[in-house]
N, C-alpha and C. Protein backbone atom coordinates (compact mmCIF):
# COMPACT_ATOMS: atom_id res chain seq x y z
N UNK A 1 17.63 -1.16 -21.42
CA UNK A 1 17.04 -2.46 -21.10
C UNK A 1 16.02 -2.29 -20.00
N UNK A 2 14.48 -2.68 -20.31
CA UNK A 2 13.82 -2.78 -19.19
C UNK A 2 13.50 -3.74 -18.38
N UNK A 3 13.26 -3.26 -16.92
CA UNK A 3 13.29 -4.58 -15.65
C UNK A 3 12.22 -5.36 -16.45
N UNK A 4 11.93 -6.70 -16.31
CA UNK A 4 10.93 -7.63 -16.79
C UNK A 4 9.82 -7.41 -15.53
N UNK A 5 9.60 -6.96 -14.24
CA UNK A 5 8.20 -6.14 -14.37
C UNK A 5 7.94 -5.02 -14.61
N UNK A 6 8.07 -4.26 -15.14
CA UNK A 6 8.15 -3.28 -15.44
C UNK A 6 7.50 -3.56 -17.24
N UNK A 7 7.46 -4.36 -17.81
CA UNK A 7 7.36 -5.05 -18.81
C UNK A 7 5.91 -5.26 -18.54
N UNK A 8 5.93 -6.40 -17.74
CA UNK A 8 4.47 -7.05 -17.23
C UNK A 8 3.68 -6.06 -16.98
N UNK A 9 3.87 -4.97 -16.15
CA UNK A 9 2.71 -3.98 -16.07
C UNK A 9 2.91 -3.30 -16.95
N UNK A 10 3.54 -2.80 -17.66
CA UNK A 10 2.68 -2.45 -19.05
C UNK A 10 2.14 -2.66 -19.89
N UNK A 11 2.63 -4.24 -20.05
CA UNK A 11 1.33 -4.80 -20.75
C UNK A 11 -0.30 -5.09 -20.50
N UNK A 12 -0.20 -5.31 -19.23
CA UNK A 12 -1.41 -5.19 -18.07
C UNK A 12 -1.99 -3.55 -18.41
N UNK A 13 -1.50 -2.76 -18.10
CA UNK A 13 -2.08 -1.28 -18.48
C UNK A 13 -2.52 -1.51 -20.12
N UNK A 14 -1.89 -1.76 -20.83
CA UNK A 14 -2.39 -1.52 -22.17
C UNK A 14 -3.52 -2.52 -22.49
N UNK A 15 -3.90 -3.56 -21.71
CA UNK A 15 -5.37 -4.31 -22.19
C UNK A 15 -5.80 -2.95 -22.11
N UNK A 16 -6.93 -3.17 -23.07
CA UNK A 16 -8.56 -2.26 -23.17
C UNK A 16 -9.43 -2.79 -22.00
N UNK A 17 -10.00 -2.21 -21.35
CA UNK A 17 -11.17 -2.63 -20.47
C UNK A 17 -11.77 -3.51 -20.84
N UNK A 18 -12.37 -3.20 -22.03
CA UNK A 18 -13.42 -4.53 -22.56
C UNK A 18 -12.80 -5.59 -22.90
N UNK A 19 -11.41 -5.75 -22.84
CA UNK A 19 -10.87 -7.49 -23.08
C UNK A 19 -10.79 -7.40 -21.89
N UNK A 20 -10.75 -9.23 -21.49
CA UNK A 20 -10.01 -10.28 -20.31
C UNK A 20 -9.27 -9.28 -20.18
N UNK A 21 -8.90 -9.30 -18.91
CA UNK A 21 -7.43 -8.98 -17.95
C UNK A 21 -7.37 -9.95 -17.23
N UNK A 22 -6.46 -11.11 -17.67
CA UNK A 22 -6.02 -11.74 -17.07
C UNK A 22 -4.23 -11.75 -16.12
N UNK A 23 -4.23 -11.80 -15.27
CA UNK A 23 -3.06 -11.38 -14.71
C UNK A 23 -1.98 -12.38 -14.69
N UNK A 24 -1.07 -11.76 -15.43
CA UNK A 24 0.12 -12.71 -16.16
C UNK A 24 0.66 -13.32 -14.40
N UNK A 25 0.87 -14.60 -14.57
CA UNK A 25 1.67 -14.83 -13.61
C UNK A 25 3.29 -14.58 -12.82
N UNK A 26 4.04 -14.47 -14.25
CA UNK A 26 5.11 -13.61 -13.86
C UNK A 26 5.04 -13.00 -12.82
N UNK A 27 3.57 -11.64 -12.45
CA UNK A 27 3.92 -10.77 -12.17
C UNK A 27 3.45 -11.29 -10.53
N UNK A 28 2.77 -12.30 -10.35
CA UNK A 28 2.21 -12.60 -9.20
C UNK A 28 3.27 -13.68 -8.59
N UNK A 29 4.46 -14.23 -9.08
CA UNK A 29 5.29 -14.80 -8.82
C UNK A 29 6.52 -13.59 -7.84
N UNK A 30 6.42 -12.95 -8.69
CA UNK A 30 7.39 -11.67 -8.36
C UNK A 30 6.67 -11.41 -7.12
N UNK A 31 5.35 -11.06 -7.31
CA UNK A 31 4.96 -10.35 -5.62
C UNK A 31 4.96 -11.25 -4.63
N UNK A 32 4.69 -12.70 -5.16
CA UNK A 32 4.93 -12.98 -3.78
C UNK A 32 6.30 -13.39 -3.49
N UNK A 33 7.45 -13.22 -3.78
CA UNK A 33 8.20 -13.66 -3.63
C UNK A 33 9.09 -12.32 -3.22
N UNK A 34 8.23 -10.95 -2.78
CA UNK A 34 8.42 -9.69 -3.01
C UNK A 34 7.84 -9.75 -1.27
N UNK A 35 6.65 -10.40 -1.16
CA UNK A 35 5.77 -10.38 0.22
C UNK A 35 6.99 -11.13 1.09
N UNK A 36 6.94 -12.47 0.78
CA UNK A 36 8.29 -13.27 1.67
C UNK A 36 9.24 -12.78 2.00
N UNK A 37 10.05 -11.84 1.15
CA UNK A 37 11.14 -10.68 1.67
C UNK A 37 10.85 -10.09 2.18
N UNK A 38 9.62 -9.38 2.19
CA UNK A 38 9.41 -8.12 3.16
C UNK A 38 8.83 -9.10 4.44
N UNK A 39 7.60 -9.67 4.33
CA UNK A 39 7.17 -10.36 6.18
C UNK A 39 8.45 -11.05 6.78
N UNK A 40 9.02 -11.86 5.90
CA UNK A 40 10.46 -12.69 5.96
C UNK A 40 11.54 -11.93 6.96
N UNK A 41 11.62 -10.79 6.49
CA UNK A 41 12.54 -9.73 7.19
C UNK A 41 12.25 -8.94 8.01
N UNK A 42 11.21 -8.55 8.26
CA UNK A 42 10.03 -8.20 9.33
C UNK A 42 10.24 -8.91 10.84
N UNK A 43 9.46 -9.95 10.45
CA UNK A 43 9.56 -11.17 11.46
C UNK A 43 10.99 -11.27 12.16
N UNK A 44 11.94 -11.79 10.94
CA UNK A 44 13.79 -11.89 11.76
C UNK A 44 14.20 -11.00 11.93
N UNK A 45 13.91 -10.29 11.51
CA UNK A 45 14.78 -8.53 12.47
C UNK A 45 14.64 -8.28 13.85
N UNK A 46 13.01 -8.14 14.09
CA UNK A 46 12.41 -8.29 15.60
C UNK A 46 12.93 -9.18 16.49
N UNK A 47 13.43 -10.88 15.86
CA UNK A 47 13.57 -11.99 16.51
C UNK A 47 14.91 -11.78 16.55
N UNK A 48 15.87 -11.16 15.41
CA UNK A 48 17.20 -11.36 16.01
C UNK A 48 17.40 -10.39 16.47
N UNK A 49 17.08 -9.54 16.21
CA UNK A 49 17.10 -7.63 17.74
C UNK A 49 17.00 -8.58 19.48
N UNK A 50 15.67 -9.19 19.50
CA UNK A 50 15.37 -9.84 20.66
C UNK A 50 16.34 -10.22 21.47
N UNK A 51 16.72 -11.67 20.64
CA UNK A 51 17.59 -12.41 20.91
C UNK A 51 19.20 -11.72 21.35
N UNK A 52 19.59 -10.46 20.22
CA UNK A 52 21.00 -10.36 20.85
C UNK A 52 20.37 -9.34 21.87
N UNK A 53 19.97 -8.72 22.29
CA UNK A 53 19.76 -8.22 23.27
C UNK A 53 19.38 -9.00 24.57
N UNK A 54 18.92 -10.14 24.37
CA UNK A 54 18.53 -10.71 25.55
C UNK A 54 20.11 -11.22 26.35
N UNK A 55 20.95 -11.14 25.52
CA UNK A 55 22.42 -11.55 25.52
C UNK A 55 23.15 -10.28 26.88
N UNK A 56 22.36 -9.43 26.46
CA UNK A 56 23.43 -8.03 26.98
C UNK A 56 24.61 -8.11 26.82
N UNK A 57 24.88 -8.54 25.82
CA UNK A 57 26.76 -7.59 25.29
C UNK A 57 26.30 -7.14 24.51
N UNK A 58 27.81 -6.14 24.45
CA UNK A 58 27.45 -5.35 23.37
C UNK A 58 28.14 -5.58 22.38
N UNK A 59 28.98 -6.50 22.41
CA UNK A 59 29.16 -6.47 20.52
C UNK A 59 28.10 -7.11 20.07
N UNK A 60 27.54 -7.78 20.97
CA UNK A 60 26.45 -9.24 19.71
C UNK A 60 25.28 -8.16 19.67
N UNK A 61 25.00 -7.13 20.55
CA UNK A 61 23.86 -6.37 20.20
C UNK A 61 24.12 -5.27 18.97
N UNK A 62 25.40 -4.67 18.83
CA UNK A 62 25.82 -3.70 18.06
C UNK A 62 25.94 -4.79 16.91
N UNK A 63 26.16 -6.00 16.65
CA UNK A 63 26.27 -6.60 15.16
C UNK A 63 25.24 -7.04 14.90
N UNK A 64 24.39 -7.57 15.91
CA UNK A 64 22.81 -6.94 15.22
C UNK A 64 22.08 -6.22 15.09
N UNK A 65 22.69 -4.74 15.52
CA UNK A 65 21.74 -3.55 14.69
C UNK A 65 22.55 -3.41 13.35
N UNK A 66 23.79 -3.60 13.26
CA UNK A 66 24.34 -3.74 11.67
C UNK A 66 23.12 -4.08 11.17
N UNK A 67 23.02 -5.16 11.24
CA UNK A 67 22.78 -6.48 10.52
C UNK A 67 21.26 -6.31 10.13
N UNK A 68 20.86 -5.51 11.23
CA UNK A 68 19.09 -5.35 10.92
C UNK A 68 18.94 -3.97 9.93
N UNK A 69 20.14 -2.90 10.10
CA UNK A 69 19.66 -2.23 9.18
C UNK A 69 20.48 -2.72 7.65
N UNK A 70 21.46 -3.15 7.60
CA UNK A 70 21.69 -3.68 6.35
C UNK A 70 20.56 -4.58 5.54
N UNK A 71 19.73 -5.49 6.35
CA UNK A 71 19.02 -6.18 6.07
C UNK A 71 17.60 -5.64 5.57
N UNK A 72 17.45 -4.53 6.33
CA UNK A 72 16.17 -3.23 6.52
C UNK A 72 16.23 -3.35 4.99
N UNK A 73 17.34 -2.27 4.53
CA UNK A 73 18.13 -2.17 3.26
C UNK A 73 17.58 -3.01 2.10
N UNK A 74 18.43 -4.17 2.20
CA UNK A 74 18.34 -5.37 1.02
C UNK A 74 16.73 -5.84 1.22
N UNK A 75 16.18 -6.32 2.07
CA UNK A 75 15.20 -7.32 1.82
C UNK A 75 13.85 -6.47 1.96
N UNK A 76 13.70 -5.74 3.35
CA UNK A 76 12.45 -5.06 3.93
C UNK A 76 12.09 -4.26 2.88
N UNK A 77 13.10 -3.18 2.40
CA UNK A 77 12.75 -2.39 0.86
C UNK A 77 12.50 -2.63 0.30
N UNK A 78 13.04 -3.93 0.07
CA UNK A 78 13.17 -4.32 -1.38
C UNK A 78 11.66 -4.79 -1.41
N UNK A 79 11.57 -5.66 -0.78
CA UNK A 79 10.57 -6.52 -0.78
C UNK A 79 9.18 -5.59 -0.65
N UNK A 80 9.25 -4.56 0.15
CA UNK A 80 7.70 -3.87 0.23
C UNK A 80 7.98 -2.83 -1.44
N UNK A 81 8.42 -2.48 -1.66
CA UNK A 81 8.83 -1.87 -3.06
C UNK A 81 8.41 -2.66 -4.21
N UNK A 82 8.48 -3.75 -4.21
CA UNK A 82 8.28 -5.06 -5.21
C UNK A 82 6.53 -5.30 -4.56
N UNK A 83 6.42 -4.89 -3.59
CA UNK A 83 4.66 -5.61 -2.92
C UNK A 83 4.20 -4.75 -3.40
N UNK A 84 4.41 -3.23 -3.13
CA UNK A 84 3.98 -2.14 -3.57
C UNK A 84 3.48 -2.09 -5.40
N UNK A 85 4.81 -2.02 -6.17
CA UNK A 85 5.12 -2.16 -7.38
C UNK A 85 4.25 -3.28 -7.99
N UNK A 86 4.65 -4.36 -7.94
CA UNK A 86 3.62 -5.81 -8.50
C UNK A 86 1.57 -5.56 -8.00
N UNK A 87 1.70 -5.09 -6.74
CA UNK A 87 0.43 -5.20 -6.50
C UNK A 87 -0.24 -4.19 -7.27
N UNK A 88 0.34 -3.03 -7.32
CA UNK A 88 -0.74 -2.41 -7.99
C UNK A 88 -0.71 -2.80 -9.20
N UNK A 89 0.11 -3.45 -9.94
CA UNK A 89 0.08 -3.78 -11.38
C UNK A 89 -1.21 -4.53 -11.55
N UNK A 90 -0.96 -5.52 -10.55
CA UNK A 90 -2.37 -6.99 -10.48
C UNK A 90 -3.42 -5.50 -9.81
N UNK A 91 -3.89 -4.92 -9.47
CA UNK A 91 -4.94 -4.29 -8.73
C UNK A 91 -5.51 -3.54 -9.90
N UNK A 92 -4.71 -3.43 -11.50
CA UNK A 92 -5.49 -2.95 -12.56
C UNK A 92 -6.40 -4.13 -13.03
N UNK A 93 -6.00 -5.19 -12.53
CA UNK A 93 -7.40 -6.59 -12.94
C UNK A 93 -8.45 -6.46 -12.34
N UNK A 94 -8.49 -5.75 -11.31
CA UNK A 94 -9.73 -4.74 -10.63
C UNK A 94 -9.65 -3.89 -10.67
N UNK A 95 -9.72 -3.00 -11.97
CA UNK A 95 -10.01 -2.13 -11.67
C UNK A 95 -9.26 -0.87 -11.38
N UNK A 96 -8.20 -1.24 -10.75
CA UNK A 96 -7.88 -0.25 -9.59
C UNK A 96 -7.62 -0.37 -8.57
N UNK A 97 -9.06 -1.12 -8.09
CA UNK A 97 -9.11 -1.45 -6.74
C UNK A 97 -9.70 -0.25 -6.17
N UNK A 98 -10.75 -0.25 -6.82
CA UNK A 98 -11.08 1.10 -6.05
C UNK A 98 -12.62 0.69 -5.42
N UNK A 99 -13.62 -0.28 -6.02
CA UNK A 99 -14.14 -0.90 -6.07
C UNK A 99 -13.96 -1.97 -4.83
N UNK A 100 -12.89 -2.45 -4.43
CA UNK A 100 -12.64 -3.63 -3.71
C UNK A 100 -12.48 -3.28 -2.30
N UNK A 101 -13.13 -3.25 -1.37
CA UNK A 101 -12.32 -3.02 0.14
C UNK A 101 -11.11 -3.41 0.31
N UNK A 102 -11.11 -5.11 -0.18
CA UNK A 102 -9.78 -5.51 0.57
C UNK A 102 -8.89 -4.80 -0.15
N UNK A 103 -8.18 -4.65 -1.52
CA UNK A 103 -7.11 -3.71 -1.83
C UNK A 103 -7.31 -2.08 -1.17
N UNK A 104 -8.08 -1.56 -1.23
CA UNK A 104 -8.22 -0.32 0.27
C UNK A 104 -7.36 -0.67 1.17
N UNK A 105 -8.28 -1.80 1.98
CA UNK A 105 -7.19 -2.11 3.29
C UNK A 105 -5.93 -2.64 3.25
N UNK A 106 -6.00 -3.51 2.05
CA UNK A 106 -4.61 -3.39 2.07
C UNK A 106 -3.46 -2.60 1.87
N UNK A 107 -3.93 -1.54 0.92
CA UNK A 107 -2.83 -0.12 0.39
C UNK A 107 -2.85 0.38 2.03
N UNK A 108 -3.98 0.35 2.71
CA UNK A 108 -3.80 1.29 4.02
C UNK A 108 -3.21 0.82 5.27
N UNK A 109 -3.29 -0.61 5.40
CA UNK A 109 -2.36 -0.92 6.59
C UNK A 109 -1.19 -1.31 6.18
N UNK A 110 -0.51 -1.38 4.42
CA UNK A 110 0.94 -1.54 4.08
C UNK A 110 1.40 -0.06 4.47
N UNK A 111 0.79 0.69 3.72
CA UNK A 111 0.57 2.14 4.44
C UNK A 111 1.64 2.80 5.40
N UNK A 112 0.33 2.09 6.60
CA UNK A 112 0.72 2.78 7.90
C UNK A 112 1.63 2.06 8.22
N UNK A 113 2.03 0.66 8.45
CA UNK A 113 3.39 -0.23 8.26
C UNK A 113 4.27 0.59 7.76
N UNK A 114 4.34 0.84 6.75
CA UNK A 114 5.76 1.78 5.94
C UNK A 114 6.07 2.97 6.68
N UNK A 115 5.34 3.68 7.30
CA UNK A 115 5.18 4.86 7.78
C UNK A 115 5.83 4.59 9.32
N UNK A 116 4.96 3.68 9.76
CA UNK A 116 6.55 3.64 11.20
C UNK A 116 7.65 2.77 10.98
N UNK A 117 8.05 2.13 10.23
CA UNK A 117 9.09 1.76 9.57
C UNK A 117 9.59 2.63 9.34
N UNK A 118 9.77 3.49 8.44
CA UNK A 118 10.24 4.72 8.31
C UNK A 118 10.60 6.08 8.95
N UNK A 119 9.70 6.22 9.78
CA UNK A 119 9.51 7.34 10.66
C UNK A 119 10.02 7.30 12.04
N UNK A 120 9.97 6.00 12.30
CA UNK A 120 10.22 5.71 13.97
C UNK A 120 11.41 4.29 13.55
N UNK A 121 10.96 3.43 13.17
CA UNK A 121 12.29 2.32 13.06
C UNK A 121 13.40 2.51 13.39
N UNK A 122 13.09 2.78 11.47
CA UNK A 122 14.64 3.40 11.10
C UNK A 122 15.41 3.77 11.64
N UNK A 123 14.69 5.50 12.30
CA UNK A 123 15.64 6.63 13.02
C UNK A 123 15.90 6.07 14.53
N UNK A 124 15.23 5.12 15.01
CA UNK A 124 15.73 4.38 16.07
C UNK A 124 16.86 3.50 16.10
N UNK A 125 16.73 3.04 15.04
CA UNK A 125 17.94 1.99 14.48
C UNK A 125 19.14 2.81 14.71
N UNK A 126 19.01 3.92 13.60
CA UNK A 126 20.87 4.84 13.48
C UNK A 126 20.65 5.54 14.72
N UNK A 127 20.25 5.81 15.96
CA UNK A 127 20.30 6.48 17.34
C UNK A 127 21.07 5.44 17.68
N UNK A 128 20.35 4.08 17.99
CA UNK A 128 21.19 3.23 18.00
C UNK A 128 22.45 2.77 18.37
N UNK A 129 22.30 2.36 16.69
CA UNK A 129 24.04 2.59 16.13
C UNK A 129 24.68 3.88 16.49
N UNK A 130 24.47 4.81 16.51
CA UNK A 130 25.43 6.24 17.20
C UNK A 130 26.20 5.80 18.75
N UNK A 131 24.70 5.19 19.66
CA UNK A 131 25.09 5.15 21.13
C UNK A 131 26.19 3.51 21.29
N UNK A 132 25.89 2.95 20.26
CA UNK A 132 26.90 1.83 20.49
C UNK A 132 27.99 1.52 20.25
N UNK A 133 28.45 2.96 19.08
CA UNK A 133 29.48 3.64 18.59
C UNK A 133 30.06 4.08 19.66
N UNK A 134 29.31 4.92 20.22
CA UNK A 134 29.92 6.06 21.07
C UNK A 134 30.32 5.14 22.30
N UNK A 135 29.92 3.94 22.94
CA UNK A 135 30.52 3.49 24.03
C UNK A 135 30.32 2.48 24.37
N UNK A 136 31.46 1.48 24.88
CA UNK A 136 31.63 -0.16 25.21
C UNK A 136 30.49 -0.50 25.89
N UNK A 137 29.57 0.22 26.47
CA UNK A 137 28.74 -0.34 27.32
C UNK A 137 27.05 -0.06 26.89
N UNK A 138 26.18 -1.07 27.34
CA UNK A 138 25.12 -0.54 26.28
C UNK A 138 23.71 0.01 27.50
N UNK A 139 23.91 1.43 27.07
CA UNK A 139 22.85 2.10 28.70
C UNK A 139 21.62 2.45 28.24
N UNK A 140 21.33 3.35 29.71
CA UNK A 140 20.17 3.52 29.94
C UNK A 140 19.39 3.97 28.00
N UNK A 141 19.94 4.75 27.62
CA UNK A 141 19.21 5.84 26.18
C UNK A 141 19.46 4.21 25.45
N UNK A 142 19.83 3.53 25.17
CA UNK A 142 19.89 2.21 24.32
C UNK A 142 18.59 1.62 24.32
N UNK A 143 18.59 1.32 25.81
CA UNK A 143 17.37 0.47 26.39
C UNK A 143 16.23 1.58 26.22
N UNK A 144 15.78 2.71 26.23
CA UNK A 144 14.64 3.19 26.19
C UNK A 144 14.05 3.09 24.71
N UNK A 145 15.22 3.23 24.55
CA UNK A 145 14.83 3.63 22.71
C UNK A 145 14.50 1.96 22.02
N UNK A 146 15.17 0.84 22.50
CA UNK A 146 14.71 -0.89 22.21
C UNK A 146 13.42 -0.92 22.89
N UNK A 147 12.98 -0.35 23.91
CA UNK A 147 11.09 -0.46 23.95
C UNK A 147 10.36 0.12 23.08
N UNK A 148 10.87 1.43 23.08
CA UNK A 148 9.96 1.89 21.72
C UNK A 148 10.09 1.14 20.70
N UNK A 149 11.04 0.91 19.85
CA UNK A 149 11.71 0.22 18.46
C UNK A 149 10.81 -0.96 19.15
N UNK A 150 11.20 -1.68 19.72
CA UNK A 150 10.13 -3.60 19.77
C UNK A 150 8.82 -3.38 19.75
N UNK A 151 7.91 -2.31 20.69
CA UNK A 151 6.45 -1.69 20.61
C UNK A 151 6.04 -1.69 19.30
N UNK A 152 6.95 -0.67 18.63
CA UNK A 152 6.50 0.03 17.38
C UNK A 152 6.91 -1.01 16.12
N UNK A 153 7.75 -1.80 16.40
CA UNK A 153 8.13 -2.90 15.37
C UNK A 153 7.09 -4.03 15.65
N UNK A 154 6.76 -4.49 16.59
CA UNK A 154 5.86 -5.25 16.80
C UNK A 154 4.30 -4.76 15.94
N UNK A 155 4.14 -3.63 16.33
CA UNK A 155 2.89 -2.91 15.29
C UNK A 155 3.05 -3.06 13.73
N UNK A 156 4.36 -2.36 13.45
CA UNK A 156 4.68 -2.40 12.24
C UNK A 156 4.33 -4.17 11.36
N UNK A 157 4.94 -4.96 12.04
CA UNK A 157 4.50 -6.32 11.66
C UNK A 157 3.56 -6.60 11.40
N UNK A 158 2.80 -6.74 12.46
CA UNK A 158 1.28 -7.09 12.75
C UNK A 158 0.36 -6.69 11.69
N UNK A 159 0.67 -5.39 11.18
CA UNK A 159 -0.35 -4.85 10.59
C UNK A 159 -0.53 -5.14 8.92
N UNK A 160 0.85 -5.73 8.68
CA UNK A 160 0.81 -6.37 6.94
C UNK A 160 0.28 -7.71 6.56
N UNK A 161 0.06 -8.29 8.56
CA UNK A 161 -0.31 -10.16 7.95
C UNK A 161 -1.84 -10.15 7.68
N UNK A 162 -2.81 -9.19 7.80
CA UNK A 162 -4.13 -9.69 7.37
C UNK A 162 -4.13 -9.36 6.10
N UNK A 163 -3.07 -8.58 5.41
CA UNK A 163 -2.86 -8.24 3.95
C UNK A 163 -2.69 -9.70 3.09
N UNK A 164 -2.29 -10.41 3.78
CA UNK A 164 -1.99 -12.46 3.34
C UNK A 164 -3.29 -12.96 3.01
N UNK A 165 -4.39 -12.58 4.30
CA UNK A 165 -5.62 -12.90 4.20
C UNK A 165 -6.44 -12.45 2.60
N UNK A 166 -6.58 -11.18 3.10
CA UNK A 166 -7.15 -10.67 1.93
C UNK A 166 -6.72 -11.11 0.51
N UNK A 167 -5.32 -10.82 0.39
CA UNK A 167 -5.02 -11.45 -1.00
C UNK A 167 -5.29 -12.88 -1.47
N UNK A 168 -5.83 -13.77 -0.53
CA UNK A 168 -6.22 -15.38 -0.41
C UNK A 168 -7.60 -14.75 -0.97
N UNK A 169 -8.42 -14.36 -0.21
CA UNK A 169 -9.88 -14.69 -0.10
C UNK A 169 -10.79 -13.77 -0.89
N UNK A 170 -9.50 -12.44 -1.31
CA UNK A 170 -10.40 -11.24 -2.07
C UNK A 170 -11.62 -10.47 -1.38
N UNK A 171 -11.30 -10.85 -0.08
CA UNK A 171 -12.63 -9.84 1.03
C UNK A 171 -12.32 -8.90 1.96
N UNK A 172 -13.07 -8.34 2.48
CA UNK A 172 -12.46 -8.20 3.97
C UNK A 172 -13.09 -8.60 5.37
């Protein structure tokens, strides 16, 4: 049984150039509802990291790093996986997008977004979780590593919302 986008872009691939490509809506329903999970979870992760930390205990801070990487998990993946996936499907109605700046900039600052998400987040997240494991009290290596993680999460954010723009206006 195949996923129903997975469907949609192949039918999208199989127009001929010289017909319409018109882009089934299905598939633009899916992405954005693919974008909302990922900025959606973006945004509240940062805000509820904030918040239990502004608390200083440590259980409410240790059940929201659960909570942010479970959430990382379900929605942030999911959702840039589905932005990823759907967009390039719609980016064969151009073409490619090879032609277009704004899909450029946009493949390149989802990009670099994914890349400290991945690279720095994440592995900040399970350091984390290790040190809050390891002891009732939440210290100095906790707190160094929540400046970096809020710095670098704060970037990470920032850099997918002019991707909103572009997909509105088709420029850059």
């Amino acid at each position: 049984m195949q996923v129903v986008p997975m469907k949609i872009a192949r039918r999208i691939q199989a127009v001929p150039k010289s017909m319409d490509r018109r882009m089934h809506p299905e598939l633009k329903v899916i992405h954005l509802v693919c974008a909302a999970l990922f900025l959606g979870n973006v945004i509240v992760s940062g805000v509820w990291a904030l918040l239990a930390e502004r608390t200083r205990k440590h259980a409410i801070i240790q059940f929201s790093n659960t909570m942010v990487l479970i959430t990382d998990g379900l929605f942030t993946l999911t959702g840039a996986v589905g932005v990823v996936w759907t967009g390039h499907g719609m980016a064969l109605h151009f073409d490619g997008g090879a032609g277009h700046p704004w899909i450029q900039w946009s493949y390149g600052l989802l990009s670099f977004s994914g890349l400290i998400w991945l690279l720095v987040l994440v592995p900040i997240q399970f350091k984390q979780r290790a040190l809050l494991r390891a002891s009732d009290t939440v210290g100095e290596d906790y707190w160094r590593l929540s400046r970096i993680w809020q710095i670098s999460g704060a970037i990470a954010t920032v850099l997918p919302l002019p991707i909103v723009y572009f997909m509105v206006n088709k420029s850059v």
